[in-house]
Structures are given as C-alpha cells and as structure tokens.
C-alpha atoms as a PDB file:
ATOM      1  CA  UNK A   1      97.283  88.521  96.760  1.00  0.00           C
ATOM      2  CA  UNK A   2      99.904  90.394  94.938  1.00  0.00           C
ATOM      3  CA  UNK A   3     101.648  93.966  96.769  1.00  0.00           C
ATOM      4  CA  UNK A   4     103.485  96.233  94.812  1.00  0.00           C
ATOM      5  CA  UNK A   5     105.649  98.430  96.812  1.00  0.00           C
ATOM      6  CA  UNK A   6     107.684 101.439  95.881  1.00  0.00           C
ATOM      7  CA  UNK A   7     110.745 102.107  97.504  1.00  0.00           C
ATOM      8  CA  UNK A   8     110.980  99.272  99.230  1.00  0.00           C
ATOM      9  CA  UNK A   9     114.547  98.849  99.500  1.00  0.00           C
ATOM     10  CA  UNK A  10     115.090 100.344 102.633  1.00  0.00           C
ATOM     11  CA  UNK A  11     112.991 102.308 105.688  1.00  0.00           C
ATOM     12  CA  UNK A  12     109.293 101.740 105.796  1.00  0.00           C
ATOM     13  CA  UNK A  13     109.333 100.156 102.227  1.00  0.00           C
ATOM     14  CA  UNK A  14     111.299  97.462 103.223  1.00  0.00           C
ATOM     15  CA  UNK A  15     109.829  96.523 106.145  1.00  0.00           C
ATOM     16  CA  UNK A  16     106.207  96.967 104.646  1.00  0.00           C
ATOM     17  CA  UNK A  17     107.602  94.351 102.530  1.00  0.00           C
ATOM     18  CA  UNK A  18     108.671  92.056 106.088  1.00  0.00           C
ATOM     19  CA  UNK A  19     105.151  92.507 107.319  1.00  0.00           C
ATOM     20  CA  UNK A  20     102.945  91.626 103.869  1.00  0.00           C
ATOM     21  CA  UNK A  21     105.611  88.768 103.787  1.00  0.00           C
ATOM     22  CA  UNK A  22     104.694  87.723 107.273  1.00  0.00           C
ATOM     23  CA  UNK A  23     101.279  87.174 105.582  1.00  0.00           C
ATOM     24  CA  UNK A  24     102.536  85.522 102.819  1.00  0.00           C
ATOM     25  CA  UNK A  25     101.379  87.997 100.355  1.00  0.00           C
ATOM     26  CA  UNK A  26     103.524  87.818  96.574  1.00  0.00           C
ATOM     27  CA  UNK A  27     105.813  90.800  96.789  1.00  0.00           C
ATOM     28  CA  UNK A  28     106.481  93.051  94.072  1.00  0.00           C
ATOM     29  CA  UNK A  29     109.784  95.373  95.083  1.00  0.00           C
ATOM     30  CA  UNK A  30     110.212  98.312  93.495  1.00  0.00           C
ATOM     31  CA  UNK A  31     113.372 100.800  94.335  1.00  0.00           C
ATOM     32  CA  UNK A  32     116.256 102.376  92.222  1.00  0.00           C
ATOM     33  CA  UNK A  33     119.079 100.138  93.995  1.00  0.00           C
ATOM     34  CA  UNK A  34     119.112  97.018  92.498  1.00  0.00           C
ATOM     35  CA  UNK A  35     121.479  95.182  95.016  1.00  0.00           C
ATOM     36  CA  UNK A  36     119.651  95.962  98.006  1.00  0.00           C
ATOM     37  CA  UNK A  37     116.159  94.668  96.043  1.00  0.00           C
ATOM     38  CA  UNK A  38     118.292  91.539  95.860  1.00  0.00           C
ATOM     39  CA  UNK A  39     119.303  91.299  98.941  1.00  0.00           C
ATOM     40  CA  UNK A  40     115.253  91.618 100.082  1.00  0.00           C
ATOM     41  CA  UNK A  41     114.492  89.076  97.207  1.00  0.00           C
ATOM     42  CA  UNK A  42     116.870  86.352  98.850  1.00  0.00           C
ATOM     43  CA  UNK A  43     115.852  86.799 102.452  1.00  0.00           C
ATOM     44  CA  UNK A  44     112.051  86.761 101.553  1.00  0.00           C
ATOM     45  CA  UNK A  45     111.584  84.164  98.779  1.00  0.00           C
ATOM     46  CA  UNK A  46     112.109  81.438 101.334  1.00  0.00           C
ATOM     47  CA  UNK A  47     108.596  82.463 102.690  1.00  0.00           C
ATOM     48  CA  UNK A  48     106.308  83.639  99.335  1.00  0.00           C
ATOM     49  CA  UNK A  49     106.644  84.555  95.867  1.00  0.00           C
ATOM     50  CA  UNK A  50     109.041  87.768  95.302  1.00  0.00           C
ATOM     51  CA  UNK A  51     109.491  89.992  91.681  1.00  0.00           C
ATOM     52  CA  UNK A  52     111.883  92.652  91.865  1.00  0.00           C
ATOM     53  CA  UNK A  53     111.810  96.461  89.564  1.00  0.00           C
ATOM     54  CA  UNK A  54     114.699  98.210  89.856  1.00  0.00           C
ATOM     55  CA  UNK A  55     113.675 101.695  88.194  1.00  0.00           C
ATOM     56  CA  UNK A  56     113.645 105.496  88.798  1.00  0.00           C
ATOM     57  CA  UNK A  57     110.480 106.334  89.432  1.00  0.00           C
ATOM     58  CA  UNK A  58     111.165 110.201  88.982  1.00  0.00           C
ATOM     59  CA  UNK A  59     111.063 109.077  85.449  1.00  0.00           C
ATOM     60  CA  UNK A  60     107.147 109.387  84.453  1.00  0.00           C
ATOM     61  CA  UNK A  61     107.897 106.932  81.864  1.00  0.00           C
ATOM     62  CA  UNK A  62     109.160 104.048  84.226  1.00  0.00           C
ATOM     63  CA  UNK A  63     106.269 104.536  86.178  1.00  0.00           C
ATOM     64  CA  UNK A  64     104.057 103.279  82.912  1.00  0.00           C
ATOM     65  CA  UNK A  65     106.715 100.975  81.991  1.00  0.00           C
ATOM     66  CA  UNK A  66     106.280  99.224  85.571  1.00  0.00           C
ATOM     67  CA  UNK A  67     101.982  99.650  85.491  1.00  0.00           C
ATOM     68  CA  UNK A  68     102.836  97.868  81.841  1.00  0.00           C
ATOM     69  CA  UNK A  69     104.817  94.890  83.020  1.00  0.00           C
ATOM     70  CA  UNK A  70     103.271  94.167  86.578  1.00  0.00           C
ATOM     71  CA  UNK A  71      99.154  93.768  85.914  1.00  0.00           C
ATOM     72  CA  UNK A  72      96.795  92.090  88.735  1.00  0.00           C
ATOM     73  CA  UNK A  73      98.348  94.000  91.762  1.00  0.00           C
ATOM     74  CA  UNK A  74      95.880  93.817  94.569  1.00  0.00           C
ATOM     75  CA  UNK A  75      97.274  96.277  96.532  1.00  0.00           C
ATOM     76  CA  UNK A  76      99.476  99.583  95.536  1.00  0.00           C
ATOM     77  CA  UNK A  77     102.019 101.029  98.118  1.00  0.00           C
ATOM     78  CA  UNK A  78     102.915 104.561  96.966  1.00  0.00           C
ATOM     79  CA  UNK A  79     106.000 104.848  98.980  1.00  0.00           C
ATOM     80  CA  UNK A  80     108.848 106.130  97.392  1.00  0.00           C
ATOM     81  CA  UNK A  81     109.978 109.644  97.562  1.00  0.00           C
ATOM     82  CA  UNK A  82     112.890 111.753 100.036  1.00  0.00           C
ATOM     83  CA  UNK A  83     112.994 115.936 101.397  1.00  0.00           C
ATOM     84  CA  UNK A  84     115.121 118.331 100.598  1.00  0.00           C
ATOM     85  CA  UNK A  85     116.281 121.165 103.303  1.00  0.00           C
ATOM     86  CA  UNK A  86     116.815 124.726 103.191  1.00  0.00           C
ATOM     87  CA  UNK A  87     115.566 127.937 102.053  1.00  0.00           C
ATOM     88  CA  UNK A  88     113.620 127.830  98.753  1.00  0.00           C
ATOM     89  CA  UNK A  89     115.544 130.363  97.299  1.00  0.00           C
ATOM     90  CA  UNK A  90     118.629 128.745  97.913  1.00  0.00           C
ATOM     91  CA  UNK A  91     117.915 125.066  97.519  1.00  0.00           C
ATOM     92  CA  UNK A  92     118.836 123.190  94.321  1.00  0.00           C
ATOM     93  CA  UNK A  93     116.462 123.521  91.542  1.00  0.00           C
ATOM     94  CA  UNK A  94     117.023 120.209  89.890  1.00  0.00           C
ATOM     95  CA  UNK A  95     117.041 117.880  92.949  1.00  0.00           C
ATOM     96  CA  UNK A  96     113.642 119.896  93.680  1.00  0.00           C
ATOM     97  CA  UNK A  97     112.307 118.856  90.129  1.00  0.00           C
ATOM     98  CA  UNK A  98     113.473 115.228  91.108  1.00  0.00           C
ATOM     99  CA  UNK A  99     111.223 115.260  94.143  1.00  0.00           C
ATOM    100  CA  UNK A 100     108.189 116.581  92.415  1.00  0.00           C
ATOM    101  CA  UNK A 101     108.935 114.066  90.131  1.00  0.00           C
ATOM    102  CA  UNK A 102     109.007 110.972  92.632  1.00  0.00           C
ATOM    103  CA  UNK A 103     107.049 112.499  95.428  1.00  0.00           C
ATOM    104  CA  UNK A 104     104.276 113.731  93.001  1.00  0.00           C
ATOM    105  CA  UNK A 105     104.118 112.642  89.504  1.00  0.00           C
ATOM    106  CA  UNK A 106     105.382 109.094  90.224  1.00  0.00           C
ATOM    107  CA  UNK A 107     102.185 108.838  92.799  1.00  0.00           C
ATOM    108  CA  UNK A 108      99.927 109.998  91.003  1.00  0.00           C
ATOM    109  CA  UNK A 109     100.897 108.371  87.670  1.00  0.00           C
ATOM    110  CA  UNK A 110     100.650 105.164  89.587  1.00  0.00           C
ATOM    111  CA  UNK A 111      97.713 105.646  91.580  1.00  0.00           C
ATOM    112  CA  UNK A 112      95.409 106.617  88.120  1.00  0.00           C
ATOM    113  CA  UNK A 113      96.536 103.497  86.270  1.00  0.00           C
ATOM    114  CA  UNK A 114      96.212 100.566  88.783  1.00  0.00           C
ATOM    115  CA  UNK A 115      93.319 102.685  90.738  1.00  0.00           C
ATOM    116  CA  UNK A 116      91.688 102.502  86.844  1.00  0.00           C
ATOM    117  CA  UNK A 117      92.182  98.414  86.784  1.00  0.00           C
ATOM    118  CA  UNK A 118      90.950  97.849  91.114  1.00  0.00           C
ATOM    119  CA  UNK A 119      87.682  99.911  89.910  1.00  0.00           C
ATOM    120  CA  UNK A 120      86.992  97.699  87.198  1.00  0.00           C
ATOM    121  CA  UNK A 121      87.621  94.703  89.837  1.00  0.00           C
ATOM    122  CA  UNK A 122      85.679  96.174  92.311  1.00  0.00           C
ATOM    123  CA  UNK A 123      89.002  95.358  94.618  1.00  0.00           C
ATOM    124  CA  UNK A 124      91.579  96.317  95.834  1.00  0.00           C
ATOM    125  CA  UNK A 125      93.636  98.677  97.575  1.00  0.00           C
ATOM    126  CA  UNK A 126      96.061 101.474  97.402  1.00  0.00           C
ATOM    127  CA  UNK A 127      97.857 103.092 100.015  1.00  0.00           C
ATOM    128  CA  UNK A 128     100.034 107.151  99.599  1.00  0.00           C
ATOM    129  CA  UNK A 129     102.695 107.773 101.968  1.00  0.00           C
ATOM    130  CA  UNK A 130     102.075 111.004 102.540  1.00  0.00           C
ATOM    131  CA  UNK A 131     103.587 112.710 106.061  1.00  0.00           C
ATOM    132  CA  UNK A 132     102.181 114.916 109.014  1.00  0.00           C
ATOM    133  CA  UNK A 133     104.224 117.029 106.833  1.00  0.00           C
ATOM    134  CA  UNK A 134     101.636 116.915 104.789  1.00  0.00           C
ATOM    135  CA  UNK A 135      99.039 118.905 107.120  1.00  0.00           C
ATOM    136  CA  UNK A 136     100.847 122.189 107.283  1.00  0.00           C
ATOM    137  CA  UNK A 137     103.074 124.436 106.053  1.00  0.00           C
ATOM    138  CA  UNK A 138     106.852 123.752 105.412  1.00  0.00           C
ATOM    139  CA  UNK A 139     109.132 126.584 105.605  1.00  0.00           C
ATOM    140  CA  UNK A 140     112.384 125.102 105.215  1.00  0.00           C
ATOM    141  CA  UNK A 141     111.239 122.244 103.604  1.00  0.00           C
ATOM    142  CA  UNK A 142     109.032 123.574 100.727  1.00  0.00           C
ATOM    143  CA  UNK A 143     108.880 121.118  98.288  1.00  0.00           C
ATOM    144  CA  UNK A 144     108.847 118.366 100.744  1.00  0.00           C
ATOM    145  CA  UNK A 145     106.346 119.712 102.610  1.00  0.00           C
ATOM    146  CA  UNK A 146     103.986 120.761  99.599  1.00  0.00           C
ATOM    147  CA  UNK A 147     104.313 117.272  98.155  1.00  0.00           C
ATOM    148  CA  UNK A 148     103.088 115.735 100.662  1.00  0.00           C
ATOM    149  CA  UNK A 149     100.163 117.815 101.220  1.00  0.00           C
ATOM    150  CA  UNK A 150      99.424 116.958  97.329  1.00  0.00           C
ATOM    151  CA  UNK A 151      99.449 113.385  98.002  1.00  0.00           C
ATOM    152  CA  UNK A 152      96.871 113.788 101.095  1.00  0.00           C
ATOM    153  CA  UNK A 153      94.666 115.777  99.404  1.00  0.00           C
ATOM    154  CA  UNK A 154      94.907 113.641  96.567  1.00  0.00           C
ATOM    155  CA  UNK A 155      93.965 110.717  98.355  1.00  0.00           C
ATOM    156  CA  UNK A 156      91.037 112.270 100.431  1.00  0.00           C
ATOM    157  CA  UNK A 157      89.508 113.459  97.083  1.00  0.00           C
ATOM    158  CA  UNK A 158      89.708 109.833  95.584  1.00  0.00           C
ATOM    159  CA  UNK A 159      88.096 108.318  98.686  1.00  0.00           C
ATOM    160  CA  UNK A 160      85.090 110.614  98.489  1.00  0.00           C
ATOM    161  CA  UNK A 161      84.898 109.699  94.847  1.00  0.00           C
ATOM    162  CA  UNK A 162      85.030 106.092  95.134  1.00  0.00           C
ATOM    163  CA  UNK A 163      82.510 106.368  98.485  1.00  0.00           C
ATOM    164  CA  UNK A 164      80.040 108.117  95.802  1.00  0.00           C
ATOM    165  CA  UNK A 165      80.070 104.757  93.639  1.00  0.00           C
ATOM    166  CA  UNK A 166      79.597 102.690  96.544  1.00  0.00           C
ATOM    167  CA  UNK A 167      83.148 101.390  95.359  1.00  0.00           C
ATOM    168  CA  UNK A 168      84.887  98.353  97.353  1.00  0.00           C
ATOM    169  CA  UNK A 169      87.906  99.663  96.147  1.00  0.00           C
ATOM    170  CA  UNK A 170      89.650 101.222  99.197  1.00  0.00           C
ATOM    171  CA  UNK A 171      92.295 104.439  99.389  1.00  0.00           C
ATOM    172  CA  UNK A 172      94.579 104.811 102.644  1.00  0.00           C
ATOM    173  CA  UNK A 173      96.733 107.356 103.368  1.00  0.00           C
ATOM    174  CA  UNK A 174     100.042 106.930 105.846  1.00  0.00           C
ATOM    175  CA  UNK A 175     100.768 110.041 107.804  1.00  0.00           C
ATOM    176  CA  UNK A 176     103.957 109.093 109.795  1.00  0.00           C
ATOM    177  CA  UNK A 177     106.183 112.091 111.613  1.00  0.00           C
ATOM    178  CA  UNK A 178     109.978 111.169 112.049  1.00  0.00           C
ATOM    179  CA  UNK A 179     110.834 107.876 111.485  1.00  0.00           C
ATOM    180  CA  UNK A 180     114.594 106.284 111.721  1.00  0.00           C
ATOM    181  CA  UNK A 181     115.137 105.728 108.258  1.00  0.00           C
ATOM    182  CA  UNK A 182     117.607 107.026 105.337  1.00  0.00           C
ATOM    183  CA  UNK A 183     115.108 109.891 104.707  1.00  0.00           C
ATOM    184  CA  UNK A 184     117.050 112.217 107.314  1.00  0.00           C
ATOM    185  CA  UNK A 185     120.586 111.288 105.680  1.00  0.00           C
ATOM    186  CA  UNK A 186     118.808 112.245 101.985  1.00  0.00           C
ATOM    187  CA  UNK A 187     117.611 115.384 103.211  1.00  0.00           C
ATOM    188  CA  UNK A 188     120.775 116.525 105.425  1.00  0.00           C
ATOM    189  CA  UNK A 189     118.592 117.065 108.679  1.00  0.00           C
ATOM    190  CA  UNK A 190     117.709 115.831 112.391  1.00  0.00           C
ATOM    191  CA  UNK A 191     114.375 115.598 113.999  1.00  0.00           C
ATOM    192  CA  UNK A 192     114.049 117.089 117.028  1.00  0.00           C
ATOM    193  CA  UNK A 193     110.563 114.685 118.007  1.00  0.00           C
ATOM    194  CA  UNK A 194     111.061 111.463 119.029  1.00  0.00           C
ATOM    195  CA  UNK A 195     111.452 109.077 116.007  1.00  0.00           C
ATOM    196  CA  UNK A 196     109.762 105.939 115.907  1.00  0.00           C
ATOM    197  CA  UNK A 197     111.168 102.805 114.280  1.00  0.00           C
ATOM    198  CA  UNK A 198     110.650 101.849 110.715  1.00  0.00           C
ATOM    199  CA  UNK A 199     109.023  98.466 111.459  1.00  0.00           C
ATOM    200  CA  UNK A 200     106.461 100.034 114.321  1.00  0.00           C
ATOM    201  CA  UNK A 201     105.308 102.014 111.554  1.00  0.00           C
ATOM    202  CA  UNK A 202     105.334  99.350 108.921  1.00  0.00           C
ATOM    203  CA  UNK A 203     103.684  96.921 111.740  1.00  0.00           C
ATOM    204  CA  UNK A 204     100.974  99.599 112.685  1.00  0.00           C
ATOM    205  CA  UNK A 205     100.067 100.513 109.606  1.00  0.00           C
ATOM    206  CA  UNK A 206      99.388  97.161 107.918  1.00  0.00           C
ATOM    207  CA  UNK A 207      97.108  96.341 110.890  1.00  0.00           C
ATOM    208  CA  UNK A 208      95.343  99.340 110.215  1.00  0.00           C
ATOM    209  CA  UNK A 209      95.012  99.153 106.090  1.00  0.00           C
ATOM    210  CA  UNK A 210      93.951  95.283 106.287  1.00  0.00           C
ATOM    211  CA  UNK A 211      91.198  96.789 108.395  1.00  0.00           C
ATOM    212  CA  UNK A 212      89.959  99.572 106.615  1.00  0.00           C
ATOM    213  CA  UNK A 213      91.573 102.390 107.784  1.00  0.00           C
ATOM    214  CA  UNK A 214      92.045 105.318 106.079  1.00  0.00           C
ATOM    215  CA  UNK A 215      94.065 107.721 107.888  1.00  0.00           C
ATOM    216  CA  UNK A 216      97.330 105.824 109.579  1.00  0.00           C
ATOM    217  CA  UNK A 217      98.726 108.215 111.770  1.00  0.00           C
ATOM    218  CA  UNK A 218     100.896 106.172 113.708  1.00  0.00           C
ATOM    219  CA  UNK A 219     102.721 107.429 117.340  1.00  0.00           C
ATOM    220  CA  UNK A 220     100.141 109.617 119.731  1.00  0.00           C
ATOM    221  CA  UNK A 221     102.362 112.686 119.840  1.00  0.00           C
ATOM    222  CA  UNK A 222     102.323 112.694 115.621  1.00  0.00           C
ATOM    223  CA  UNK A 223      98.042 112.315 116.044  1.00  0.00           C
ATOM    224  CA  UNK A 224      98.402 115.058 118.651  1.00  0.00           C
ATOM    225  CA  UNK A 225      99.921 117.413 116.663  1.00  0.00           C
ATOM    226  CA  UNK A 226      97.904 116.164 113.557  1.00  0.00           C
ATOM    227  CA  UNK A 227      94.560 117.301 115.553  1.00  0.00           C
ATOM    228  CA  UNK A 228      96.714 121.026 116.904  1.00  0.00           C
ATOM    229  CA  UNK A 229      97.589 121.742 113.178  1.00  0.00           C
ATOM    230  CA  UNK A 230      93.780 121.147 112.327  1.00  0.00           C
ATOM    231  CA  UNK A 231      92.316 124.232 114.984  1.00  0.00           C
ATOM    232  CA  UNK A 232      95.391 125.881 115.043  1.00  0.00           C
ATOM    233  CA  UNK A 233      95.875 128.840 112.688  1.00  0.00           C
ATOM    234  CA  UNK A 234      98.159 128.657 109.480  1.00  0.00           C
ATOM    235  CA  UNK A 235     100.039 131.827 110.745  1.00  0.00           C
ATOM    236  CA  UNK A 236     101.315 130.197 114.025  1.00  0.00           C
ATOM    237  CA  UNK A 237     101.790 126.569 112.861  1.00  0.00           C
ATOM    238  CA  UNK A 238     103.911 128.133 109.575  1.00  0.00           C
ATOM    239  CA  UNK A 239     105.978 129.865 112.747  1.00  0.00           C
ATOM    240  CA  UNK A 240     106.064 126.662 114.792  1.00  0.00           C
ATOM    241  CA  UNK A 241     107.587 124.699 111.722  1.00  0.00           C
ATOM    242  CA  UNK A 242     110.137 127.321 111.123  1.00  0.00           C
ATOM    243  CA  UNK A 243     111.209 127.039 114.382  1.00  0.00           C
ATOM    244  CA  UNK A 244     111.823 123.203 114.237  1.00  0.00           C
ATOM    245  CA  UNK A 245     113.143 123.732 111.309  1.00  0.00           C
ATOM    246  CA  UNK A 246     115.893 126.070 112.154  1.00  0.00           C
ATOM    247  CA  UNK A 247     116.865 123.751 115.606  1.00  0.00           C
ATOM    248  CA  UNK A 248     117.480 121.050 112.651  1.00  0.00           C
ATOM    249  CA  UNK A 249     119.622 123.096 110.345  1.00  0.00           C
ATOM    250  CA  UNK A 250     121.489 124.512 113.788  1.00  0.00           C
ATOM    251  CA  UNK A 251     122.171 120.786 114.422  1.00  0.00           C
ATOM    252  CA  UNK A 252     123.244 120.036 110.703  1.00  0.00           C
ATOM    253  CA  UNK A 253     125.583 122.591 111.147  1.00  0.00           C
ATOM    254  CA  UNK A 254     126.979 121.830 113.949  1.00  0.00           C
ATOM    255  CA  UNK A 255     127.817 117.942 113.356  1.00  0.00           C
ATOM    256  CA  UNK A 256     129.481 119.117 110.071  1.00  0.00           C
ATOM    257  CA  UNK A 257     131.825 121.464 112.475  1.00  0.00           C
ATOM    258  CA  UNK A 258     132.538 119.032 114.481  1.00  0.00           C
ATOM    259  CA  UNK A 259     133.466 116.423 111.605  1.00  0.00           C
ATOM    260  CA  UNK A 260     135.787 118.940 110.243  1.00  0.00           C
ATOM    261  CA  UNK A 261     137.393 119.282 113.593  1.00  0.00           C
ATOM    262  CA  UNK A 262     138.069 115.968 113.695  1.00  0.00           C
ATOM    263  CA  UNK A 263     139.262 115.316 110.597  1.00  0.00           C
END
C-alpha cells in the first residue's frame, strides 16, 4: 500500500507519515524543504519503503508534475497548506494568493487526478485536511478560514457522489482545532483553546480513516464546538471568532513588545 502525503515535513504531515510507517505502509513525502524530507527519509527507511518530492505545491503545475511521476498511490493525504492573520484589507495580497494556491488549488488539483485513477480501481482513499475553521466564519483569518471551508465542502460533495455509484472508493475529511505545530509560527498567532499534540491527531485520525470514517474531528471540546457552530447562528459565531481572534492578535502583540524590550 503506497501513501502519498503532502506536507509532511513537519506537524501532522510528518507524523501521519510515523503512524502509516508504524504499519509499514510505502511512504511517499511530499513538502517544499528538502532537508527535513531527508531527514524523515533516513529515520523511516529502516522500517518500509520511503520516496521523497520536494516541490511547491502552490505551483498548479508541480501538483501535475507530482500526479505524473508518482502513479498507484492507494491513499492521498491532502495536507499541506498554512493561515495568514489580520484584517483582509490589510493583509498581504500575494502571500493570500499563495494560500489559495496551496490550501485550494493544490487540493483540489490533486484530489481530481488520483480520485480519477482510485475510481477506475474501485480503491482507495483520499483524505483533505480541512479545519473546524472550516465550519464558520473567519474574521481575522479570511482566507484561511474560507479555504478551509472549500476543502470541506469539497469533500462532502465528492462523498455523496461516489455513495451514488456505490463506489468503494472512500473520501475523509480531518477537522482538527489548534494543534502544536509550525502553523501558529506561519501565521504569526496564539490559540487561546487548548492545543492538542501533532501525533494525537495523526494517531486518532489514522485509526479513524483505516476504519471508514469520514469526519475526524479529533479532541471533544473541537466536536463540541463543531456541533455549537452547526445550531448556532452565523451572526453570533462570526462575533465569537472575532473575539478569539482579537485575544490572539492582543497576544501577538504583546510578545513582540516584550522581545523588543529585551533586546
């Protein structure tokens, strides 16, 4: 069984990687930093077979190079992609474009070609990181938010699609809230929930895709608040995100005070 992950080189991509090599599934490690993907390559090849990509994704024409030169993946991890912060009117234009770019087009590039090759199969499966982001609105957070929402909705219309052709190819979706990863260093912001680890997730969520899931919502408080943003109205969630939004840019700048104070 071959797994081809994107951004694996660090945070839930890399140890999605640990647990599929755990299994002894052949890795396929996809990320822009090459050394890292090395570093991954030596510490799993002791245990299964391990090809490493290193390629921009938010370049729609490495995503068909890599669909190109790795064929007969059994299952697709659309993980890659990082949040920007701030107010859409002031946040830059061209890092947003780079986000579309990997959080969108790069997913669903990917998912349409190797989703294109499991139908013919009959197998396989393919799994979007998409957020709890990704079930309301994002003031603050836009793009980041709105991306994600694309890549749940995405997903959910593919499943019903594939459930229509009594397909055995299977669609998951990975809702995670704050996780201790790089993400919050890329995006210049602090979570005020409780993060979970990277490799809870990655552990949780493999259990749950091997079975069949296809929601993977993993941590109770992120299901909670999953199931309040479902009955609650837009209007008040939209003014419950701004608020937890604001406490993070509050903390941002208040670490960068203290820095310069101490510099």
């Amino acid at each position: 069984m071959r797994v081809l992950i994107t951004g694996a080189s660090s945070g839930i991509g890399r140890d999605l990687a640990r647990e599929f090599c755990k299994r002894k599934y052949e890795l396929i490690l996809v990320a822009r930093n090459e050394a890292k993907l090395k570093e991954l390559q030596e510490e799993f090849e002791k245990y299964t077979k391990v090809s490493i990509v290193s390629l921009d994704l938010s370049n729609p024409e490495n995503c068909k190079k890599l669909y190109k030169e790795q064929k007969n993946v059994d299952i697709l991890i659309n993980n890659a992609g990082f949040g920007v912060f701030g107010e859409f009117a002031k946040t830059d234009l061209e890092k947003e474009i780079n986000l579309i770019n990997t959080n969108i087009t790069a997913v669903h590039i990917l998912t349409k070609l190797y989703l294109k090759d499991m139908i013919e199969k009959d197998a396989g499966i393919i799994l979007n990181v998409s957020s709890i982001a990704g079930s309301m609105p994002g003031p603050l957070m836009c793009a980041y938010y709105s991306s994600k929402a694309y890549v749940l909705r995405l997903s959910e219309g593919i499943r019903e699609e594939l459930k229509k052709k009594k397909s055995n190819v299977q669609i998951s979706v990975l809702q995670p809230g704050p996780v201790n990863t790089n993400f919050n260093n890329v995006a210049g912001v602090k979570f005020n929930l409780n993060s979970l680890t990277s490799q809870y997730v990655a552990k949780y969520t493999v259990e749950k895709l091997l079975k069949g899931k296809f929601a993977i919502v993993p941590g109770i408080q992120i299901r909670l608040l999953r199931f309040i943003a479902k009955i609650m109205p837009n209007n008040i969630i939209t003014k419950f995100v701004y608020h937890m939004q604001e406490k993070k840019c509050n903390y941002s700048r208040l670490k960068i005070n203290l820095i310069c104070n101490l510099q």
